[in-house]
C-alpha atoms as a PDB file:
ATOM      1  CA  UNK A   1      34.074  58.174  -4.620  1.00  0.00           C
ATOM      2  CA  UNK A   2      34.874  61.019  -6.475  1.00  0.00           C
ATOM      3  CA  UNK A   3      35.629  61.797 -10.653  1.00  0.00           C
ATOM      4  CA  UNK A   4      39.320  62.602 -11.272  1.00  0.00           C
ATOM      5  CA  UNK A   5      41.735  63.942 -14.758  1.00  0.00           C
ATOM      6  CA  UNK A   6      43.067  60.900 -15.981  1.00  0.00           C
ATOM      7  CA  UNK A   7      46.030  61.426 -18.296  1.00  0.00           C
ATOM      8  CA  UNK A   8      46.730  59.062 -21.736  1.00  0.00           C
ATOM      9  CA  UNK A   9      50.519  59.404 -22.378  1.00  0.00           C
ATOM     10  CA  UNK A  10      51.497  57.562 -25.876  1.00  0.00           C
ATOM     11  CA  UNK A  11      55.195  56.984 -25.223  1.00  0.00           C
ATOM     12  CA  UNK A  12      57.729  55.198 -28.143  1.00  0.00           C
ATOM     13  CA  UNK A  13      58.366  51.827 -27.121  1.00  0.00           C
ATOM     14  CA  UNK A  14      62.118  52.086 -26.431  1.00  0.00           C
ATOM     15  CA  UNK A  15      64.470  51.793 -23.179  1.00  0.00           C
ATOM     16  CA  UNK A  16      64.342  54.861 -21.058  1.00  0.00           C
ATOM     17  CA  UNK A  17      61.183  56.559 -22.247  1.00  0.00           C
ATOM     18  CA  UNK A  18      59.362  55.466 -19.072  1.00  0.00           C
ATOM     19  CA  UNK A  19      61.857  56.225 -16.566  1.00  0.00           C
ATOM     20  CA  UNK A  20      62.082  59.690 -18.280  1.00  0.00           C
ATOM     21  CA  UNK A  21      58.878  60.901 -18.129  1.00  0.00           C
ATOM     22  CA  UNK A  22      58.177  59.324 -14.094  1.00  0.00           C
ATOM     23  CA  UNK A  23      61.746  60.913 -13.340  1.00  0.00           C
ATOM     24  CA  UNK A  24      59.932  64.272 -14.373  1.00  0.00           C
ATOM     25  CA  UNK A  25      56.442  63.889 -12.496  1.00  0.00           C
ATOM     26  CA  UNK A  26      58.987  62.484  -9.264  1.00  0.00           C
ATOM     27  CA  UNK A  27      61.346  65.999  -9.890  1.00  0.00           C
ATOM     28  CA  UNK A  28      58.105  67.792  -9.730  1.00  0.00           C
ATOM     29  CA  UNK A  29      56.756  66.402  -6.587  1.00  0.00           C
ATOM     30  CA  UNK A  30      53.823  65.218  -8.620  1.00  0.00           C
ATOM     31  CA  UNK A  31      52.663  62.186  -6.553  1.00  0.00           C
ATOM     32  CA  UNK A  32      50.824  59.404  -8.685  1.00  0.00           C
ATOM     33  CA  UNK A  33      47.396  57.671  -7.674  1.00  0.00           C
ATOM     34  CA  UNK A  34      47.115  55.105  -9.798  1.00  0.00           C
ATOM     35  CA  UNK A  35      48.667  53.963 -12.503  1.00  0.00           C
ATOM     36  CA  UNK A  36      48.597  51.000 -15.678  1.00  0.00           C
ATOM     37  CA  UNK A  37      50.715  50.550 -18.685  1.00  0.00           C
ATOM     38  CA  UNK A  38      49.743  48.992 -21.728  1.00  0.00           C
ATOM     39  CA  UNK A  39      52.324  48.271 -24.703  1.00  0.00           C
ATOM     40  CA  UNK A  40      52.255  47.693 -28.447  1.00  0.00           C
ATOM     41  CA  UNK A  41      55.110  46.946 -30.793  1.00  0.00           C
ATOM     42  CA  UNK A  42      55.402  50.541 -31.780  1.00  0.00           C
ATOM     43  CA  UNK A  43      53.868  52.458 -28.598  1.00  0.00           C
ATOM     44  CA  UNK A  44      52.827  52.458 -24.942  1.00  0.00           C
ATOM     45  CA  UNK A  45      49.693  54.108 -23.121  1.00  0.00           C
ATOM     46  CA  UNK A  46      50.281  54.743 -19.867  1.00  0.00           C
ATOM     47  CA  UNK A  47      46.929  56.085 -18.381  1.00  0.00           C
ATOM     48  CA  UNK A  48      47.686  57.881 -14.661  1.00  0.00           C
ATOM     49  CA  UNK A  49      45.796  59.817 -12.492  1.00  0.00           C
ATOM     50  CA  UNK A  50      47.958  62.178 -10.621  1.00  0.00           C
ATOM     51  CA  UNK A  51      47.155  64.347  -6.993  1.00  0.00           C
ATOM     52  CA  UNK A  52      47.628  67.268  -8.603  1.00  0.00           C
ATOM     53  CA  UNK A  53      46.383  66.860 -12.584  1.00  0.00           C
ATOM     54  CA  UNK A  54      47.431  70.980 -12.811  1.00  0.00           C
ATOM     55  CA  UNK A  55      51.195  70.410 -12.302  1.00  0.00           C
ATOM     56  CA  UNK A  56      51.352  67.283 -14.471  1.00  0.00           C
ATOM     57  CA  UNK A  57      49.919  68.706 -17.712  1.00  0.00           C
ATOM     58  CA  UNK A  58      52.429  71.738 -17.160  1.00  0.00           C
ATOM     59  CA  UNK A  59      55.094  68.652 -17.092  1.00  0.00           C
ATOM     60  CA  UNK A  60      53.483  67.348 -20.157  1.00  0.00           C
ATOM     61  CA  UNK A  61      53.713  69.959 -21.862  1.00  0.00           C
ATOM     62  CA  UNK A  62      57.292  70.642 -20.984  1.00  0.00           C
ATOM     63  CA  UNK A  63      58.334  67.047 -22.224  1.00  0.00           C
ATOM     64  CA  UNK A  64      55.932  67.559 -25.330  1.00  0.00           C
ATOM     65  CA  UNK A  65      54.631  64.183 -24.819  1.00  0.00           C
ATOM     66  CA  UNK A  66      51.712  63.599 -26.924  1.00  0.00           C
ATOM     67  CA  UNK A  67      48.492  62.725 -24.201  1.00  0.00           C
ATOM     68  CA  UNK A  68      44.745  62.729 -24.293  1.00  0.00           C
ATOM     69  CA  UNK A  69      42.590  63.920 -20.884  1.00  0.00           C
ATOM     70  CA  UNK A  70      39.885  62.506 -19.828  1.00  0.00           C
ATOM     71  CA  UNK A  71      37.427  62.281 -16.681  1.00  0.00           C
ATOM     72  CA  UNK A  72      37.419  58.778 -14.853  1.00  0.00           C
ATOM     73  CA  UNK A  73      35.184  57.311 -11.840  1.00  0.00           C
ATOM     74  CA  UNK A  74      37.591  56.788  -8.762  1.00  0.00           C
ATOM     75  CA  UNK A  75      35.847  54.722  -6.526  1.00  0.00           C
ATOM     76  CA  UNK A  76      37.003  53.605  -2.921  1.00  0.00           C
ATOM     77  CA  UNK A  77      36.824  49.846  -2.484  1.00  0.00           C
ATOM     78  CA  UNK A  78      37.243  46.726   0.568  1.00  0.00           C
ATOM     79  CA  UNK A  79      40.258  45.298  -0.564  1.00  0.00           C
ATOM     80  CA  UNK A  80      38.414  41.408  -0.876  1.00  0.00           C
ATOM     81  CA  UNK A  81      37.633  39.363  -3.399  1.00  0.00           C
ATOM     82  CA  UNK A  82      34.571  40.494  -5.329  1.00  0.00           C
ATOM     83  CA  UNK A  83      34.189  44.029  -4.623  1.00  0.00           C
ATOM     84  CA  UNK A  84      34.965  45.627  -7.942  1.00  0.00           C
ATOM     85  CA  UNK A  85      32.672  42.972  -9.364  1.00  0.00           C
ATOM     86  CA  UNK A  86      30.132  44.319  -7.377  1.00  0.00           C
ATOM     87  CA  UNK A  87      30.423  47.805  -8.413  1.00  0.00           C
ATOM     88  CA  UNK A  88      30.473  46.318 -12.186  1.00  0.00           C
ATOM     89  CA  UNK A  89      27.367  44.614 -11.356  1.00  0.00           C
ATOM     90  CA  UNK A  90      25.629  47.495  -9.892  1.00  0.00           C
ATOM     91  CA  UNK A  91      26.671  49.726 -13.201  1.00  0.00           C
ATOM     92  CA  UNK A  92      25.531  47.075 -15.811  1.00  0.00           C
ATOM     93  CA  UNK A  93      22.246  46.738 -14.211  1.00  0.00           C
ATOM     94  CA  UNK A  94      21.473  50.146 -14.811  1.00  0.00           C
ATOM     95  CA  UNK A  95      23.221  50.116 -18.686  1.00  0.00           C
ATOM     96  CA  UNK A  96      26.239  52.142 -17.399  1.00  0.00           C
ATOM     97  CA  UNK A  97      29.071  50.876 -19.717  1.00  0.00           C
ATOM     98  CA  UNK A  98      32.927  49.976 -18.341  1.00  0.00           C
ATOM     99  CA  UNK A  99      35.070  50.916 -21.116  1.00  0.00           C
ATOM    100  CA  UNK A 100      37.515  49.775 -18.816  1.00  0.00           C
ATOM    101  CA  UNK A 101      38.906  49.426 -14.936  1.00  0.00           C
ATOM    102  CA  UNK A 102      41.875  49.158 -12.900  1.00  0.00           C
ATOM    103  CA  UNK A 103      43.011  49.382  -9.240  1.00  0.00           C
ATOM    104  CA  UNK A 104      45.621  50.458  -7.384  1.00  0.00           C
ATOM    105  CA  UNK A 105      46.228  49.454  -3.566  1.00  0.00           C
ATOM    106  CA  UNK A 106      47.361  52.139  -0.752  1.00  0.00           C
ATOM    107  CA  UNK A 107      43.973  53.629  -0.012  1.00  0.00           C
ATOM    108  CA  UNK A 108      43.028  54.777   3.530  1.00  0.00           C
ATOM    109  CA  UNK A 109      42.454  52.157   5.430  1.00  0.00           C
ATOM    110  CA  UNK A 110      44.064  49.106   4.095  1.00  0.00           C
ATOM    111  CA  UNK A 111      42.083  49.283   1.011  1.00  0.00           C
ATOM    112  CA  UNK A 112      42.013  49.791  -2.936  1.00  0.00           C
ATOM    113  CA  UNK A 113      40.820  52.912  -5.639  1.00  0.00           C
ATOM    114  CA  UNK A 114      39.213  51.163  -8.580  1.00  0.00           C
ATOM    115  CA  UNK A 115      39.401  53.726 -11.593  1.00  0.00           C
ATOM    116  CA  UNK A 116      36.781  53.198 -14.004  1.00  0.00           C
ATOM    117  CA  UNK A 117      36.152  54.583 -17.498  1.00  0.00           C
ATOM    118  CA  UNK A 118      32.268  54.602 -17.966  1.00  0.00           C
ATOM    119  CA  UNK A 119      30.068  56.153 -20.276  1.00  0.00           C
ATOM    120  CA  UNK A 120      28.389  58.230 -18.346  1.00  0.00           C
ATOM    121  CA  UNK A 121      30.089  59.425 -14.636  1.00  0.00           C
ATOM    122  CA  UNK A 122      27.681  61.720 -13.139  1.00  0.00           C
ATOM    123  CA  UNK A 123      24.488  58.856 -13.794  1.00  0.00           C
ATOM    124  CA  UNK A 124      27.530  55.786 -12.485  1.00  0.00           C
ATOM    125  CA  UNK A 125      28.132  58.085  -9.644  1.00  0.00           C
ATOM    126  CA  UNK A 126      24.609  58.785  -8.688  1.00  0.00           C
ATOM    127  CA  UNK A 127      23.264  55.304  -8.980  1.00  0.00           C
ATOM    128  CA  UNK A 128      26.534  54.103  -6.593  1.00  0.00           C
ATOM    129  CA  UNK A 129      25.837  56.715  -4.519  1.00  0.00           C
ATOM    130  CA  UNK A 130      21.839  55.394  -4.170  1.00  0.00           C
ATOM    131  CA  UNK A 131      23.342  52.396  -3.246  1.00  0.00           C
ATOM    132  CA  UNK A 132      25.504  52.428  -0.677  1.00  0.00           C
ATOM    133  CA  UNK A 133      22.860  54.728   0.950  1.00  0.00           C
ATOM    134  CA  UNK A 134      20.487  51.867   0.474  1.00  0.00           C
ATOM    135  CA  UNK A 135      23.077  49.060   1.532  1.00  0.00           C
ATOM    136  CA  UNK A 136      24.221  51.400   4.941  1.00  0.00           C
ATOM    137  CA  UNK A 137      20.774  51.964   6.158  1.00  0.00           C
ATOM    138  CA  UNK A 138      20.231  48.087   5.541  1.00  0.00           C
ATOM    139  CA  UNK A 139      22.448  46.759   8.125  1.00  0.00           C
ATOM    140  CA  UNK A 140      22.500  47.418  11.676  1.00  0.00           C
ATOM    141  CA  UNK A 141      25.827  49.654  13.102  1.00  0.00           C
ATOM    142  CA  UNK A 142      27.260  47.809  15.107  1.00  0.00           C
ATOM    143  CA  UNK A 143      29.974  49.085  17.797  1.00  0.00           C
ATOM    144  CA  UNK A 144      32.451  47.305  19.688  1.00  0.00           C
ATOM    145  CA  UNK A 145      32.902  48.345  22.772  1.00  0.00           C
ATOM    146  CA  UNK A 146      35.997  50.396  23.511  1.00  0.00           C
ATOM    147  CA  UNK A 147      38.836  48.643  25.369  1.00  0.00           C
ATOM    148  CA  UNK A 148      41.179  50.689  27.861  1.00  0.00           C
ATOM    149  CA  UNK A 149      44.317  51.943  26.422  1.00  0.00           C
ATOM    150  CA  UNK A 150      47.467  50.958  28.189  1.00  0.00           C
END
């Protein structure tokens, strides 16, 4: 789990725009995270959260694409059914508010980033934290014994 830069890029709804912009980040060797797209008639928001946040707002800039910052709750996930409700669960329970959440796949490990927009990261982060601490220490390690390579 950790907090990353999450960029807001309002982009005119019209052929090209997107490819434009990713064309830049890809020229840049910017590598993406995660990403979502939403559209309007007029507009789209893409919100992405990029390796290196430093080198993308200097691409930004360049482009002069109008974009908001903002700090978002990356948190690393079993990809299976349920576990991002769980985390949701776990937040709401202690009145931490999802403005709102999305995935991406190609984690370590076969699994999944959930980025989250809540009100408050540093209390959503500690009270995860607490309780994977407290879900860990509940159940018993359990190793399998190692088989002989060939």
């Amino acid at each position: 789990m950790y907090v990353a830069t999450q960029f807001s890029i309002f982009m005119v709804n019209k052929p090209g725009v997107l490819a434009q912009v990713l064309g830049e980040f890809a020229r840049a060797k910017i590598n993406i995270m995660a990403i979502t797209m939403m559209d309007s008639v007029e507009h789209g928001v893409m919100r992405i959260v990029f390796a290196e946040p430093v080198k993308a707002r200097e691409v930004l800039l360049k482009l002069n694409m109008p974009c908001n910052e903002t700090e978002v709750l990356c948190v690393n996930l079993d990809n299976k059914s349920g576990a991002l409700a769980a985390i949701a669960e776990k937040l709401a329970k202690n009145h931490i508010n999802i403005g709102y959440a999305y995935c991406t796949a190609g984690a370590k490990g076969g699994r999944t980033t959930g980025v989250l927009k809540v009100a408050d990261v540093k209390k959503a982060m500690k009270i995860l934290q607490q309780n994977s601490r407290k879900s860990s220490k509940s159940q018993p390690l359990v190793r399998r014994p190692q088989s002989p390579r060939k």
